[in-house]
PDB file of N, CA and C in Angstrom:
ATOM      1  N   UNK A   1    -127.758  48.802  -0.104  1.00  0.00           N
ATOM      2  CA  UNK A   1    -128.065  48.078   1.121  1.00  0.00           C
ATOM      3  C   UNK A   1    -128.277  46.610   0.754  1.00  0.00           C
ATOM      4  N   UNK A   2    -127.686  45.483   1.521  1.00  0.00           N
ATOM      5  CA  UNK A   2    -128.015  44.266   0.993  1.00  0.00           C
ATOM      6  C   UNK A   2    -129.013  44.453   1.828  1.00  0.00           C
ATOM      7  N   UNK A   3    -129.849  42.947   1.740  1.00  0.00           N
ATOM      8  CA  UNK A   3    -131.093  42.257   1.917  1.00  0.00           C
ATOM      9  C   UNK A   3    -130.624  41.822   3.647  1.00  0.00           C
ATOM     10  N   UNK A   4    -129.979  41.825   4.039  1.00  0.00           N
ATOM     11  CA  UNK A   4    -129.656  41.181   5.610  1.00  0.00           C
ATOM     12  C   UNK A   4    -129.553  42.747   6.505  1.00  0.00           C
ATOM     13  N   UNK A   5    -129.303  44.194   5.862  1.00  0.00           N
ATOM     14  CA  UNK A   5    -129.088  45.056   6.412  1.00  0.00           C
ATOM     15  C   UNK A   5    -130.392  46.231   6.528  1.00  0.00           C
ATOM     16  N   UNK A   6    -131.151  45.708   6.445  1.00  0.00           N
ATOM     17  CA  UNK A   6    -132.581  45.619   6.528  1.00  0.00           C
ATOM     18  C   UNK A   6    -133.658  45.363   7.639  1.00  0.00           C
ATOM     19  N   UNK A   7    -132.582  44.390   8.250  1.00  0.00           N
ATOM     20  CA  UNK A   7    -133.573  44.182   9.639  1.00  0.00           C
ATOM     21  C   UNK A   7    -133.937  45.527  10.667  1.00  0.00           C
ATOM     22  N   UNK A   8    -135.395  45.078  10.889  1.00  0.00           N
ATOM     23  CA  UNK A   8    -135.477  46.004  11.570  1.00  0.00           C
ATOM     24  C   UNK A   8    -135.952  47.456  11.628  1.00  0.00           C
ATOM     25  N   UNK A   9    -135.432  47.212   9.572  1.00  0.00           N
ATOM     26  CA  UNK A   9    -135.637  48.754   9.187  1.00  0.00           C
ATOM     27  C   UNK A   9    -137.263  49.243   8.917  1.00  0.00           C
ATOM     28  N   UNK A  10    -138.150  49.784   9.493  1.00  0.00           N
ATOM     29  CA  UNK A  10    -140.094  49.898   9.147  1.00  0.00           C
ATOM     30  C   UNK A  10    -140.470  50.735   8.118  1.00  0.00           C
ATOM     31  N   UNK A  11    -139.872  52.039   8.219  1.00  0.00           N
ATOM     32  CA  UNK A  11    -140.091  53.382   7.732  1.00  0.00           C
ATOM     33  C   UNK A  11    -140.367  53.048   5.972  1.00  0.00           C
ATOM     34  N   UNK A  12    -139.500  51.929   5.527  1.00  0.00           N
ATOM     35  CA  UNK A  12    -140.099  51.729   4.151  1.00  0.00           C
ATOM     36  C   UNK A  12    -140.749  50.522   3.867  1.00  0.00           C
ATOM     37  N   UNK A  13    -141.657  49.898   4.739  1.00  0.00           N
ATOM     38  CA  UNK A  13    -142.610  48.801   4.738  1.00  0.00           C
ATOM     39  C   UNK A  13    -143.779  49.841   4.484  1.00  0.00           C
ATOM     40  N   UNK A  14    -143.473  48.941   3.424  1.00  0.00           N
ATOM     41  CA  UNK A  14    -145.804  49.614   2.143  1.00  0.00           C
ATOM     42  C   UNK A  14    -146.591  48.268   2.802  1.00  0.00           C
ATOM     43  N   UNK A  15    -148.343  48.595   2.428  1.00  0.00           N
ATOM     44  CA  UNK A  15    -149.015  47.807   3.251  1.00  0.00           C
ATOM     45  C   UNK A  15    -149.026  46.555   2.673  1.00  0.00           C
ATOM     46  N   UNK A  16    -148.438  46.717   1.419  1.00  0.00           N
ATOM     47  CA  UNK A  16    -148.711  44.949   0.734  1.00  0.00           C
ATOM     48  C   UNK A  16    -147.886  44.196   0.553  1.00  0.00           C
ATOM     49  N   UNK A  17    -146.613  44.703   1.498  1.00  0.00           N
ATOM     50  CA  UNK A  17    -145.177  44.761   1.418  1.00  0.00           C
ATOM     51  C   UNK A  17    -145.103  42.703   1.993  1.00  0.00           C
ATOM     52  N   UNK A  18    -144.612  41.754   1.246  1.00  0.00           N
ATOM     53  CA  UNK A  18    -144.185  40.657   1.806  1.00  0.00           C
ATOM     54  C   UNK A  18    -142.916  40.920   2.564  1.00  0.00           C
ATOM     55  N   UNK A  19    -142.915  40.128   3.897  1.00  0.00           N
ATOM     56  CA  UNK A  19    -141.592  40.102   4.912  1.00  0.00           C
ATOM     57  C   UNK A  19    -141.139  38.094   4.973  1.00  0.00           C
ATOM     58  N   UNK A  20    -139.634  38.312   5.216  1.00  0.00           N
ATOM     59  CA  UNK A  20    -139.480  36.986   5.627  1.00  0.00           C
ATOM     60  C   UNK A  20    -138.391  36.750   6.894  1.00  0.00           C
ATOM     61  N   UNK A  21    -139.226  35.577   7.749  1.00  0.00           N
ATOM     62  CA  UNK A  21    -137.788  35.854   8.747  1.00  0.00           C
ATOM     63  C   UNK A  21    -136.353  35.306   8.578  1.00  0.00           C
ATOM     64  N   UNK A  22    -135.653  36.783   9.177  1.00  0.00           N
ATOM     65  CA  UNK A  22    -134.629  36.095   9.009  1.00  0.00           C
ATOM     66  C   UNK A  22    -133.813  35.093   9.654  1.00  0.00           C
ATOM     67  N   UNK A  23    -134.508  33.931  10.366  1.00  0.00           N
ATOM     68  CA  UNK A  23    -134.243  32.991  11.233  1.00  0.00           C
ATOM     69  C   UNK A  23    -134.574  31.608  10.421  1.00  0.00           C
ATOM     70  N   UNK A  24    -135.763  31.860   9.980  1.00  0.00           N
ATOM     71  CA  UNK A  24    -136.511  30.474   9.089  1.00  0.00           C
ATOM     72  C   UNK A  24    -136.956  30.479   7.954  1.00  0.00           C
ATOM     73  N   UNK A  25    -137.144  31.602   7.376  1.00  0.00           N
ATOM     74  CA  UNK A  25    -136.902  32.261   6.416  1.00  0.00           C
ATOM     75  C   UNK A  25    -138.915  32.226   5.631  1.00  0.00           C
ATOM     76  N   UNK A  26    -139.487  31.711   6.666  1.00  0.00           N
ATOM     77  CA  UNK A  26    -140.962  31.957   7.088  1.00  0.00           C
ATOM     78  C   UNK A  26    -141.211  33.121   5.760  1.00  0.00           C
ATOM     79  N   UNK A  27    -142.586  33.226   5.506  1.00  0.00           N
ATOM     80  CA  UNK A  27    -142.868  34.556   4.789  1.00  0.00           C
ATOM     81  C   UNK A  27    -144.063  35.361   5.495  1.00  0.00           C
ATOM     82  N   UNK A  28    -144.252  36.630   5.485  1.00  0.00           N
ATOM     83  CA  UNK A  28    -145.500  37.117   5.896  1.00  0.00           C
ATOM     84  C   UNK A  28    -145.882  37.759   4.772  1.00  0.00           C
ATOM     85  N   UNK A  29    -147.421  37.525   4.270  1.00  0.00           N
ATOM     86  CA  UNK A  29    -147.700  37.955   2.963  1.00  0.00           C
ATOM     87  C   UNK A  29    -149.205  38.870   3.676  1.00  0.00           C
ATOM     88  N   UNK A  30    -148.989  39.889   3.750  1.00  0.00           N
ATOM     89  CA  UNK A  30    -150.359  40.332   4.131  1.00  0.00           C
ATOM     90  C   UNK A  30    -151.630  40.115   3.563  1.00  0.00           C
ATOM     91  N   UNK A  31    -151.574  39.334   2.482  1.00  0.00           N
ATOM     92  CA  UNK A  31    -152.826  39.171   1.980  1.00  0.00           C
ATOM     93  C   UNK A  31    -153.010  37.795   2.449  1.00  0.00           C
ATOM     94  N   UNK A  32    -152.371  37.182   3.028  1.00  0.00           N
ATOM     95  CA  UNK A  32    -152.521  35.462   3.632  1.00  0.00           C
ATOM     96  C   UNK A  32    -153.160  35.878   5.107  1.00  0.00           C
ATOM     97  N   UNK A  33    -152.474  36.940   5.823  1.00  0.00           N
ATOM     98  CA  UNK A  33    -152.409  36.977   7.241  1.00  0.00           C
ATOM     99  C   UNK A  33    -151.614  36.007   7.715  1.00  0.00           C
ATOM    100  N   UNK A  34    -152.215  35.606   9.291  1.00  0.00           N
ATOM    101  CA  UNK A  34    -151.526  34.727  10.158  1.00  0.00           C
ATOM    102  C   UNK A  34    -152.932  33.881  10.564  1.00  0.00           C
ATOM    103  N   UNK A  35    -153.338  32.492   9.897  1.00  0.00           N
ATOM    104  CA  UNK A  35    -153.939  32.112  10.608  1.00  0.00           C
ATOM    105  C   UNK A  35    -153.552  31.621  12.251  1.00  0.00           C
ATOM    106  N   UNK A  36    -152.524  31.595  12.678  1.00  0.00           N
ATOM    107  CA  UNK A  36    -152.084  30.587  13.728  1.00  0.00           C
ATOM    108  C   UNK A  36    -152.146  31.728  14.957  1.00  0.00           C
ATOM    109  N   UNK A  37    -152.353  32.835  14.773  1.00  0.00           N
ATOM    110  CA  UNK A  37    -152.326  34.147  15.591  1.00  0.00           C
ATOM    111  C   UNK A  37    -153.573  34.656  15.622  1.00  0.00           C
ATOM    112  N   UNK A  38    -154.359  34.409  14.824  1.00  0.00           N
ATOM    113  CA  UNK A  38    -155.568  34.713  14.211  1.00  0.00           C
ATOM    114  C   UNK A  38    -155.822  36.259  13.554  1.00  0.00           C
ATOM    115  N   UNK A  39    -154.435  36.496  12.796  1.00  0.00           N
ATOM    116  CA  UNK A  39    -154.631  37.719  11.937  1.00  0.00           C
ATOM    117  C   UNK A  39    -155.073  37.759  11.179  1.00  0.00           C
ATOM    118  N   UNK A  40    -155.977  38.962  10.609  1.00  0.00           N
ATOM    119  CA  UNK A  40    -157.163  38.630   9.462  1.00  0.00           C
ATOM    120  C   UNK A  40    -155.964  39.178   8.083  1.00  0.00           C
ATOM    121  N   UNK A  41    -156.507  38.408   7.071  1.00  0.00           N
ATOM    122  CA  UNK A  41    -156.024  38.433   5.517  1.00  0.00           C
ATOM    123  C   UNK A  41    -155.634  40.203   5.658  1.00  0.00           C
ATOM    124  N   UNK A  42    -155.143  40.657   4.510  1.00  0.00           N
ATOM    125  CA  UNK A  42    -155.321  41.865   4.402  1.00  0.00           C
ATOM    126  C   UNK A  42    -154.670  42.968   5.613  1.00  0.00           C
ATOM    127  N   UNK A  43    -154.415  42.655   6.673  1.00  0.00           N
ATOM    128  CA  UNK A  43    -153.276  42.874   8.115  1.00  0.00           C
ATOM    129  C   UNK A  43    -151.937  43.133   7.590  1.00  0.00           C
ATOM    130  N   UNK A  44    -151.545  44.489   7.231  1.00  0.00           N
ATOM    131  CA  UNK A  44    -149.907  45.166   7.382  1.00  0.00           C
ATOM    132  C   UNK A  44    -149.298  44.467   8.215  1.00  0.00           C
ATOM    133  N   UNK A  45    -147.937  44.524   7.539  1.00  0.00           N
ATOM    134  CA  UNK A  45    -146.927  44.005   8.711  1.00  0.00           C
ATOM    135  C   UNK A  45    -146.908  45.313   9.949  1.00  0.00           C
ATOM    136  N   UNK A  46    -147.212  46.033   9.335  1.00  0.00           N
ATOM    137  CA  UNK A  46    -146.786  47.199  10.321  1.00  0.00           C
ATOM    138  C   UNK A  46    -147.603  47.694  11.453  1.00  0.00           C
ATOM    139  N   UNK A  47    -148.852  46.748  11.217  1.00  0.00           N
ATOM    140  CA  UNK A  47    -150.046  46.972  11.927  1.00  0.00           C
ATOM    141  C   UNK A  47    -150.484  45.672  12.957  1.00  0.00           C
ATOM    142  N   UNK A  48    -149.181  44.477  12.772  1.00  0.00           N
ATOM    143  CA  UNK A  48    -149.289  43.430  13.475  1.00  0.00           C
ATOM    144  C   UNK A  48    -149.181  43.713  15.169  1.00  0.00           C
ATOM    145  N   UNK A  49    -149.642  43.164  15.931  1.00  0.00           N
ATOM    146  CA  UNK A  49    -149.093  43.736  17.429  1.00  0.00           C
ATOM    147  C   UNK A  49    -148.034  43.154  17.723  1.00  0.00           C
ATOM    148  N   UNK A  50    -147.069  44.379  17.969  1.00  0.00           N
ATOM    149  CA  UNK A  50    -146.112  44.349  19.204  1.00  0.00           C
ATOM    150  C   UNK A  50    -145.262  42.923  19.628  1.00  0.00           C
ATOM    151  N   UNK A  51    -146.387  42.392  20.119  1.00  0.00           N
ATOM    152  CA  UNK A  51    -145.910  41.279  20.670  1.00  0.00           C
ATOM    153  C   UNK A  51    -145.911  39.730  19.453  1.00  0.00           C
ATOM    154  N   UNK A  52    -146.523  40.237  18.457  1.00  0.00           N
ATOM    155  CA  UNK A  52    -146.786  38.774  17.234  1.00  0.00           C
ATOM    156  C   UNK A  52    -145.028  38.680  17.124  1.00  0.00           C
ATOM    157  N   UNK A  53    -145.317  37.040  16.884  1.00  0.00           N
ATOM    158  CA  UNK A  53    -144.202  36.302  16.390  1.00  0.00           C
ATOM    159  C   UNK A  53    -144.553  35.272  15.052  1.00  0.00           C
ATOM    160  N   UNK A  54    -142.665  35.097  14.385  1.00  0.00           N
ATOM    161  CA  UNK A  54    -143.315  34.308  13.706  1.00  0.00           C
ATOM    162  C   UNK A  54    -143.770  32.872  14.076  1.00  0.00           C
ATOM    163  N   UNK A  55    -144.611  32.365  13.258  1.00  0.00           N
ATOM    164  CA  UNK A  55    -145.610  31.660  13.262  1.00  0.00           C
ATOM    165  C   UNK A  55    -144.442  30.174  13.251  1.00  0.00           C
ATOM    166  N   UNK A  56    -143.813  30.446  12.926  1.00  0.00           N
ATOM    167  CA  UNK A  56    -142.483  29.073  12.685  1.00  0.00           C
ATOM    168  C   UNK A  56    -141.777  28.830  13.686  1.00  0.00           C
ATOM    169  N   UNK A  57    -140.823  29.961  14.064  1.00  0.00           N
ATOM    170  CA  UNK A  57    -140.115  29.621  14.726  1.00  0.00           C
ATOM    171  C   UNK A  57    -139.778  30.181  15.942  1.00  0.00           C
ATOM    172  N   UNK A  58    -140.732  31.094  16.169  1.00  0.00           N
ATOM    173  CA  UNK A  58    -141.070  32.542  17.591  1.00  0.00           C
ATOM    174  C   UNK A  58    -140.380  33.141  17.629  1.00  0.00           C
ATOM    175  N   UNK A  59    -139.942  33.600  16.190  1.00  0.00           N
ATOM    176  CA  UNK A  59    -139.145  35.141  16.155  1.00  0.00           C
ATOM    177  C   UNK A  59    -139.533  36.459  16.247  1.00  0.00           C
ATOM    178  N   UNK A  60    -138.896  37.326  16.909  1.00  0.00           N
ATOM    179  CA  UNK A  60    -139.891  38.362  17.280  1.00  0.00           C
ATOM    180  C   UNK A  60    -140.272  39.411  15.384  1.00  0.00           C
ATOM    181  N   UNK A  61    -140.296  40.205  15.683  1.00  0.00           N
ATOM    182  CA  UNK A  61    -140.828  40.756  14.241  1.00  0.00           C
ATOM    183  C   UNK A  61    -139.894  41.754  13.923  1.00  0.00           C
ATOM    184  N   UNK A  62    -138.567  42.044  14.913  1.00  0.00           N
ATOM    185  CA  UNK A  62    -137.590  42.574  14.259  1.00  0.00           C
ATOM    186  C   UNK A  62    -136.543  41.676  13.597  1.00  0.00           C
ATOM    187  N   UNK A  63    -136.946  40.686  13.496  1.00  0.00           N
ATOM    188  CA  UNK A  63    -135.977  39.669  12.891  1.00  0.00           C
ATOM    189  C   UNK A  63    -136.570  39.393  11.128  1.00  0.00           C
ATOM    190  N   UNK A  64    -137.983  40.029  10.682  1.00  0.00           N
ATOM    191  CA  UNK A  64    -138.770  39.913   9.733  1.00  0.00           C
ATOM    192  C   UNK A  64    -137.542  41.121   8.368  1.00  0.00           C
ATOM    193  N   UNK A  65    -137.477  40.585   7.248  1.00  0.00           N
ATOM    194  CA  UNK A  65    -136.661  41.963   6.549  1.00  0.00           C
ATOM    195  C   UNK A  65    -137.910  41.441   5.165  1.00  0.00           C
ATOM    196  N   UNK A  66    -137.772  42.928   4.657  1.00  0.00           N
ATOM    197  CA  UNK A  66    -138.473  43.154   3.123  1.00  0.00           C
ATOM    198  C   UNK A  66    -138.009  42.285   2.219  1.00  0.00           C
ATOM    199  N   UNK A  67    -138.941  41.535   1.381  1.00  0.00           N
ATOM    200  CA  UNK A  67    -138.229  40.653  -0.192  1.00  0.00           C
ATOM    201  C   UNK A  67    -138.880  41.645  -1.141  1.00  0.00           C
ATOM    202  N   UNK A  68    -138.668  40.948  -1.938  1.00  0.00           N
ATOM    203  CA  UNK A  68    -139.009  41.695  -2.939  1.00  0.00           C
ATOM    204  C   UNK A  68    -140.429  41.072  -3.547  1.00  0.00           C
ATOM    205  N   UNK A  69    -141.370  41.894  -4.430  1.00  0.00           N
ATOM    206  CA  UNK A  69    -142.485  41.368  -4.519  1.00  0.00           C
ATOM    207  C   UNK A  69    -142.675  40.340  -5.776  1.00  0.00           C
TER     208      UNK A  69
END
């Protein structure tokens, strides 16, 4: 699977799992959180709500794919 065929995909997001979008290429590091959303440090991607975007460029969170750690 490349790295672009990924979007979207949850079922193998672990909780300490870094995401980046694939629009701005933004990172979500769960141990940073989201200050700008006011997500606390330590916050899964998988546990973000629904409606969070990224913080850059208001991409929704199916646009977020796995890097590597």
């Amino acid at each position: 699977m490349s790295i672009f065929e990924n979007f979207g995909v949850r079922q193998d997001v672990t909780e300490g799992m870094r995401l980046e979008c694939g629009i701005c290429w933004t990172v979500y590091d769960p141990a940073d959180g989201d200050d700008a959303a006011q997500i606390a440090s330590g916050t899964p991607f998988a546990v973000l709500p629904d409606d969070w975007r990224c913080p850059n460029c208001d991409a929704p969170k199916s646009k977020f794919m796995a890097i590597a750690s």
